[in-house]
C-alpha atoms as a PDB file:
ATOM      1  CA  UNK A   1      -1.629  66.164  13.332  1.00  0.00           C
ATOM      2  CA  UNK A   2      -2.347  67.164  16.863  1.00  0.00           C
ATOM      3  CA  UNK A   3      -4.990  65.188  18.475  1.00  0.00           C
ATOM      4  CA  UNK A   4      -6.638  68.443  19.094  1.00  0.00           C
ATOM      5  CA  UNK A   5      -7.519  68.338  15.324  1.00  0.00           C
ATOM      6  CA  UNK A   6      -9.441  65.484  16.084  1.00  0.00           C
ATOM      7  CA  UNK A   7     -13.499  64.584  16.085  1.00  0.00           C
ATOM      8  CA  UNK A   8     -15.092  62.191  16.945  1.00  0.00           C
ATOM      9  CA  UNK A   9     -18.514  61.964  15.507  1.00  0.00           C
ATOM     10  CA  UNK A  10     -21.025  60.006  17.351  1.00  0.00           C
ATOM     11  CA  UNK A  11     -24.597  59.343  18.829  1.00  0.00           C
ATOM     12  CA  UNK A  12     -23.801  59.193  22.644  1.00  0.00           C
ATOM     13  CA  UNK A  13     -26.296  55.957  22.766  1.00  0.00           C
ATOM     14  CA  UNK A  14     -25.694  53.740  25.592  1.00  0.00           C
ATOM     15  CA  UNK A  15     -23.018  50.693  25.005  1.00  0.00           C
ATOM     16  CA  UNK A  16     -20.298  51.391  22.171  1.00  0.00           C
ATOM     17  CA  UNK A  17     -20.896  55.051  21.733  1.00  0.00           C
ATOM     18  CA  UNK A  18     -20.849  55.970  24.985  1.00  0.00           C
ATOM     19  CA  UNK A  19     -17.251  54.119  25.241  1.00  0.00           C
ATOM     20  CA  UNK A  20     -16.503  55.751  22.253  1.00  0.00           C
ATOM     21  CA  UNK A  21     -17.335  59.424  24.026  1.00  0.00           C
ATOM     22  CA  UNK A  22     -15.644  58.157  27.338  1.00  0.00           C
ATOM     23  CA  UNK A  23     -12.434  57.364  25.490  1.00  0.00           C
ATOM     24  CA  UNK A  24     -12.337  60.478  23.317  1.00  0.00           C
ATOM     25  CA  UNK A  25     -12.763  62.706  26.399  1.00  0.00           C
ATOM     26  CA  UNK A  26     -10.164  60.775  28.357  1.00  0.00           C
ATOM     27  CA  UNK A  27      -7.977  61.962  25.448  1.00  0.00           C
ATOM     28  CA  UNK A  28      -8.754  65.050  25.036  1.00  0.00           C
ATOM     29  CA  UNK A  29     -10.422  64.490  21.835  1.00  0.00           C
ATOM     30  CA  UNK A  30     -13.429  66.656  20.506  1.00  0.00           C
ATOM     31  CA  UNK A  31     -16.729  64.871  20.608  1.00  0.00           C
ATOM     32  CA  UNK A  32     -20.054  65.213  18.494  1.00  0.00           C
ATOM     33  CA  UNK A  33     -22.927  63.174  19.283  1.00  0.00           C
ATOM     34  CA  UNK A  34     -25.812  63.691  16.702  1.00  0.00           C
ATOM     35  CA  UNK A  35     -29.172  63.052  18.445  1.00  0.00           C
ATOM     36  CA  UNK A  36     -32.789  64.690  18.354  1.00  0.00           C
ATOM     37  CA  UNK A  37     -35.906  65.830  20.812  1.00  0.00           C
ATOM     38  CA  UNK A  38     -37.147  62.680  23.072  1.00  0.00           C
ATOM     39  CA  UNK A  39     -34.208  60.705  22.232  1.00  0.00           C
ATOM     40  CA  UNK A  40     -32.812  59.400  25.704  1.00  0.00           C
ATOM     41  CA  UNK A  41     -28.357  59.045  25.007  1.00  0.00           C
ATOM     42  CA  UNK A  42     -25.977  58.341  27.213  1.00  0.00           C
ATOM     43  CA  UNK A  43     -23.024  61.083  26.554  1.00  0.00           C
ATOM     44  CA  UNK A  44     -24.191  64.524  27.156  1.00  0.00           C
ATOM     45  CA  UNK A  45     -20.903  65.936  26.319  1.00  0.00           C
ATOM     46  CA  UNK A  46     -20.732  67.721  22.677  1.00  0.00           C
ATOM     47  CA  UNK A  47     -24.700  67.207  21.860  1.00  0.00           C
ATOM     48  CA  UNK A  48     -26.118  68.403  18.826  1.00  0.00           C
ATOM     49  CA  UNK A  49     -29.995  68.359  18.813  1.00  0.00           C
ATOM     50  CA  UNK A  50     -31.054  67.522  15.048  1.00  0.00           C
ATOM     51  CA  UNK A  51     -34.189  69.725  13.959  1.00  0.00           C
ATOM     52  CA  UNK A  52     -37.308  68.470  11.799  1.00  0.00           C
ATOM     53  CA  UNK A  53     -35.300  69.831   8.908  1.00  0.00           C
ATOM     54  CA  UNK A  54     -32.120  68.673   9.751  1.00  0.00           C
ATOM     55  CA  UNK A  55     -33.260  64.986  10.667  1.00  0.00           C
ATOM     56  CA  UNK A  56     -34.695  65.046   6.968  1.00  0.00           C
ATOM     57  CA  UNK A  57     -31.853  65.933   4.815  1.00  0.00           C
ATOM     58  CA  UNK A  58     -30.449  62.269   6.028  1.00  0.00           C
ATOM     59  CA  UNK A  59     -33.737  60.432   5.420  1.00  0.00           C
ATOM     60  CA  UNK A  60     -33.527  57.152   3.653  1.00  0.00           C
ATOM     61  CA  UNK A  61     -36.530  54.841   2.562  1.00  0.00           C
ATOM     62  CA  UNK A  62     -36.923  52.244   5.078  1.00  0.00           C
ATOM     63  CA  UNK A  63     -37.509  49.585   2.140  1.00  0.00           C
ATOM     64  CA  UNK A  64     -34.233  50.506   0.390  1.00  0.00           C
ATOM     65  CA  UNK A  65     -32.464  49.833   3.892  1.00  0.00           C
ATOM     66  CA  UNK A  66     -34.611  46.816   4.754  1.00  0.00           C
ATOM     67  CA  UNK A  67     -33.687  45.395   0.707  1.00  0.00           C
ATOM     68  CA  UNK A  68     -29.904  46.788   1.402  1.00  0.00           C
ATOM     69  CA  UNK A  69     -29.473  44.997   5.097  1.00  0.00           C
ATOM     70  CA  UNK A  70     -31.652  42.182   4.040  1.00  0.00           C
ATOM     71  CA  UNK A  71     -33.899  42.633   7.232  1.00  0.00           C
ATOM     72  CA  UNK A  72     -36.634  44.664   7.651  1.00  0.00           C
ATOM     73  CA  UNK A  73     -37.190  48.062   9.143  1.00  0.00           C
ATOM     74  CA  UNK A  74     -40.076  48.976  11.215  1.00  0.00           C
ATOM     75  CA  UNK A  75     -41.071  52.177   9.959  1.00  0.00           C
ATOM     76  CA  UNK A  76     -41.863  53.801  13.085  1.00  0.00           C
ATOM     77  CA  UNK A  77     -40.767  57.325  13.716  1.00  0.00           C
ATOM     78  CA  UNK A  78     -38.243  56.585  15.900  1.00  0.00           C
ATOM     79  CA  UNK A  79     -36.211  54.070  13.955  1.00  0.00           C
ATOM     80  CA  UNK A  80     -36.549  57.061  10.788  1.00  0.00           C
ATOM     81  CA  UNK A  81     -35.085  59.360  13.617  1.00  0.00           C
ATOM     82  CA  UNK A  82     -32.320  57.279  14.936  1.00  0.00           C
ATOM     83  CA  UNK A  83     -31.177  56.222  11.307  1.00  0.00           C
ATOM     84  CA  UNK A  84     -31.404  60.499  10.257  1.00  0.00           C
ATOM     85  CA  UNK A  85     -28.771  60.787  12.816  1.00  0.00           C
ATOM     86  CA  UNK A  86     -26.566  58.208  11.807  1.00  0.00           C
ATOM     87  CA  UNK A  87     -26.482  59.168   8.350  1.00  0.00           C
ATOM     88  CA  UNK A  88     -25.400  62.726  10.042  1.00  0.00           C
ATOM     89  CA  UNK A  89     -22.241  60.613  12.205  1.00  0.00           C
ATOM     90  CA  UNK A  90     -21.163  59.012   8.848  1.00  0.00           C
ATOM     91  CA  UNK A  91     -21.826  61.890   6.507  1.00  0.00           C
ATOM     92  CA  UNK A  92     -19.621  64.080   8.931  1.00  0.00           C
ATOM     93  CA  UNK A  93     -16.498  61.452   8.862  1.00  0.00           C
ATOM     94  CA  UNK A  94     -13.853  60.184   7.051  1.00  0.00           C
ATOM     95  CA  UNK A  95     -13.025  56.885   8.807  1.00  0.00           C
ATOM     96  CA  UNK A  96     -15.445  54.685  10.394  1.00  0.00           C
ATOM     97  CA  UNK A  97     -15.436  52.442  13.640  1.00  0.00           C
ATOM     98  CA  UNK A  98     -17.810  49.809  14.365  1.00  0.00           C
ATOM     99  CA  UNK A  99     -18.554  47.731  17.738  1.00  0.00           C
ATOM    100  CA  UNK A 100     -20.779  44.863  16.884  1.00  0.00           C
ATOM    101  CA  UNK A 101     -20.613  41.629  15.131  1.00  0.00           C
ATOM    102  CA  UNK A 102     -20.807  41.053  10.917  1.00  0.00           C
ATOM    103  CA  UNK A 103     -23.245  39.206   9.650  1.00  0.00           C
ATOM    104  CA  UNK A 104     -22.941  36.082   6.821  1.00  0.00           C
ATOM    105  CA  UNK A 105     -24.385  38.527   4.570  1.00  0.00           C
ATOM    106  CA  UNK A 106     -21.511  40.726   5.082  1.00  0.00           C
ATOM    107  CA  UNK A 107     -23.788  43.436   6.521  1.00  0.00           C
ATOM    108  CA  UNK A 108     -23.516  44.690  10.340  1.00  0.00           C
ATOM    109  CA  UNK A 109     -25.727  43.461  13.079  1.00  0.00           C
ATOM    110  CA  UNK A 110     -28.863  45.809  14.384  1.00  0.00           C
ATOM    111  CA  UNK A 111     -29.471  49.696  13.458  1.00  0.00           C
ATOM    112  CA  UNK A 112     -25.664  50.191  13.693  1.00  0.00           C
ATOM    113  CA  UNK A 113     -25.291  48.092  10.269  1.00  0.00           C
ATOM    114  CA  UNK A 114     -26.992  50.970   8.832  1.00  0.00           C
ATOM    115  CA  UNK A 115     -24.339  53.019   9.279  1.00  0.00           C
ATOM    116  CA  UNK A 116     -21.863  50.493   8.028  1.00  0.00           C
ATOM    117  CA  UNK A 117     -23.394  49.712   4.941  1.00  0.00           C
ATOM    118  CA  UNK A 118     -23.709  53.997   4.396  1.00  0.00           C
ATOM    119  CA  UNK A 119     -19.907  53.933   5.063  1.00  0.00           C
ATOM    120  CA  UNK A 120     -19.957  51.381   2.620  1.00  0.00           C
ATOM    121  CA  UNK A 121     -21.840  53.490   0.189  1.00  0.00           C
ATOM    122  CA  UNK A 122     -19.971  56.349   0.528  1.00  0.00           C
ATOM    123  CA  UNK A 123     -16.382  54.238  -0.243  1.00  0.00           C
ATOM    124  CA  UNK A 124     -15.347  55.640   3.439  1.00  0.00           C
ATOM    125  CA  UNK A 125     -12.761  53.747   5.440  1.00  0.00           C
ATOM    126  CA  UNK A 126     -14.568  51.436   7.362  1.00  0.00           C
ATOM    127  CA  UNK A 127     -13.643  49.012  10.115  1.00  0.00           C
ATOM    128  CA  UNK A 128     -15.467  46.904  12.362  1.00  0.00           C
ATOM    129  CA  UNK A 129     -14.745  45.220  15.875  1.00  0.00           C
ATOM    130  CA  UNK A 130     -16.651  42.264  15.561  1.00  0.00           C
ATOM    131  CA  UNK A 131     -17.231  40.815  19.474  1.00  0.00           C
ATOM    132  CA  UNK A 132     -18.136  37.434  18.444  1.00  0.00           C
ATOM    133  CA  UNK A 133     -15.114  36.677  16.620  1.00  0.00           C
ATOM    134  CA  UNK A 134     -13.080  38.858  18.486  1.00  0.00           C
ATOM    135  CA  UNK A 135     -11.059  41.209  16.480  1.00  0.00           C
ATOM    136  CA  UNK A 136     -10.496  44.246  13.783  1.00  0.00           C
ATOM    137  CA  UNK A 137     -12.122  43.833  10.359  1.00  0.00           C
ATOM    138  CA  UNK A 138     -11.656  45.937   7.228  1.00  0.00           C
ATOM    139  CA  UNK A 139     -14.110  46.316   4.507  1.00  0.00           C
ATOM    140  CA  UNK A 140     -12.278  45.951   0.963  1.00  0.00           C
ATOM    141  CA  UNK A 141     -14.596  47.884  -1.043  1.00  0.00           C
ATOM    142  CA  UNK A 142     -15.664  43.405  -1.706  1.00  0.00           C
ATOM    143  CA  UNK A 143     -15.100  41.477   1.668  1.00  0.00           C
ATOM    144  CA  UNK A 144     -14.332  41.945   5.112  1.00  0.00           C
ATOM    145  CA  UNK A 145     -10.615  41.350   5.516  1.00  0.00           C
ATOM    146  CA  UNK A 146      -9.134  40.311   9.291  1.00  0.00           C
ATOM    147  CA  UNK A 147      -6.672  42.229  10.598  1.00  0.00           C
ATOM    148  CA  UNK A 148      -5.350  39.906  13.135  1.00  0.00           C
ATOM    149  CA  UNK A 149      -1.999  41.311  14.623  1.00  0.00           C
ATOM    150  CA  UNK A 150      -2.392  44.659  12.813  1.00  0.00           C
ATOM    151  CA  UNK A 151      -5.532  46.353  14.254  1.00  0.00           C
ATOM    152  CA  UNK A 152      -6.213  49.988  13.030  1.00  0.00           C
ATOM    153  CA  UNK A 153      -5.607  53.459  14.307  1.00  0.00           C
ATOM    154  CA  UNK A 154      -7.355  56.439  13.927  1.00  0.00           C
ATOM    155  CA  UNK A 155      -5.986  58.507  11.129  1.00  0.00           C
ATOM    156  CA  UNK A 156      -8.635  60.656   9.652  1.00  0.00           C
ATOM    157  CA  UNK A 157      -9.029  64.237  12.162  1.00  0.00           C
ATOM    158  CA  UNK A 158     -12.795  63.208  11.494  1.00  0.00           C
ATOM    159  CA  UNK A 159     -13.928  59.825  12.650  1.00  0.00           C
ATOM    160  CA  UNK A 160     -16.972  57.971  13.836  1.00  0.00           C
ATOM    161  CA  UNK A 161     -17.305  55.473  16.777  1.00  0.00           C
ATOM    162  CA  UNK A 162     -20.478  53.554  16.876  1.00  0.00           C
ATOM    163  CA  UNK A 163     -21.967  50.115  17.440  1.00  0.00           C
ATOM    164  CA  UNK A 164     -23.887  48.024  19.992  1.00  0.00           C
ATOM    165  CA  UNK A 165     -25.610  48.840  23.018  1.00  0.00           C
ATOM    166  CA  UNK A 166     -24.353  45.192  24.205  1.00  0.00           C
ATOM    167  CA  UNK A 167     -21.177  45.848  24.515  1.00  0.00           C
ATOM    168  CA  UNK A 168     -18.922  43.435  25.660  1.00  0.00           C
ATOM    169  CA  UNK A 169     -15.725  43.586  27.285  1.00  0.00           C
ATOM    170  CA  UNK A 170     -13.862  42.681  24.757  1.00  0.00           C
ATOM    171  CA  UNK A 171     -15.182  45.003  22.663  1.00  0.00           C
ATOM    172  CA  UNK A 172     -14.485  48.055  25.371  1.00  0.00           C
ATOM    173  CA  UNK A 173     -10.739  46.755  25.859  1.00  0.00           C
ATOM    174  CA  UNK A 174     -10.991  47.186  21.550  1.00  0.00           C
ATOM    175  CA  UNK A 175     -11.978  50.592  21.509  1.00  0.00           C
ATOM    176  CA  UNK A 176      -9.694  51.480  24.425  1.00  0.00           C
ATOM    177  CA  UNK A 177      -7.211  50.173  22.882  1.00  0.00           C
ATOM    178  CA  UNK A 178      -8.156  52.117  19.121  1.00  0.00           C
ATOM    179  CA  UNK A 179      -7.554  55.031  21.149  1.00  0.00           C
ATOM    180  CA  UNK A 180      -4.112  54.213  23.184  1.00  0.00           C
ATOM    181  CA  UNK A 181      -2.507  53.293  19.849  1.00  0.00           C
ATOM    182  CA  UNK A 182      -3.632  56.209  17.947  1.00  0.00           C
ATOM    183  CA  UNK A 183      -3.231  59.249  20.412  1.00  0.00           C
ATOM    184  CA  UNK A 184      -1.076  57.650  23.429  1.00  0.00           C
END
């Protein structure tokens, strides 16, 4: 495939998106960045604006999240907004990237472990850079599994990047490197 086949599907959010975006455009790489009205993102490049309608074919109950991630949800209308539009960056991709660090529970750290666990639910190919630990994980379908000296590439024309707005450098020398190894 020719990396102009490629997608990335995102939400343009300051920290690990907006890396995400950054690297895709560096490599010529089409970017998507799902967001809606009053939501302040970083990328500006490929926006689409999510309607009222839209924003609800990906609603979720709050309390099924907050029992699925084990934390709880605020149920504000901005948290129902921001996890709309990740269901939209998952829904629209094959493989899955994640900046951010995994949990004991095996779930995802913050409103980006909503999108992991959907990946999860969706049996989509799902990896995550945790920071803290400092390398590639794979989800099994059961467990995360390391990937020490054999960290993915992107292989799917349709992929998301997502994560953390606290990225660290480690985790923007990861993604960087994601995207020198799969379209270098």
């Amino acid at each position: 495939m020719n990396k102009e086949d490629f997608i990335l599907f995102s939400g343009g959010a300051n920290g690990a998106e907006a890396e995400f975006g950054a690297n895709a455009e560096c490599f010529g790489i089409e970017e998507v960045n799902f967001t809606f009205a009053g939501h302040s993102i970083t990328r500006q490049r490929g926006v689409r604006v999510l309607n009222h309608e839209e924003l609800k074919q990906g609603d979720v109950s709050l309390e099924y999240v907050s029992r699925l991630m084990n934390r709880r949800y605020t149920d504000s209308l901005k948290i129902r907004k921001i996890l709309q539009s990740i269901w939209y960056q998952i829904n629209n991709a094959q493989e899955i990237f994640v900046v951010g660090e995994i949990l004991p529970d095996q779930t995802v750290k913050g409103g980006t472990g909503w999108g992991a666990e959907f990946a999860k639910l969706c049996n989509k190919t799902l990896y995550v850079f945790d920071q803290k630990q400092d390398g590639w994980f794979k989800w099994t379908q059961a467990e995360w599994q390391a990937l020490g000296a054999k960290p993915p590439i992107i292989s799917e024309k349709h992929f998301a990047g997502t994560g953390t707005r606290f990225l660290q450098e480690n985790g923007r020398q990861a993604i960087a490197a994601l995207f020198k190894r799969s379209f270098a």
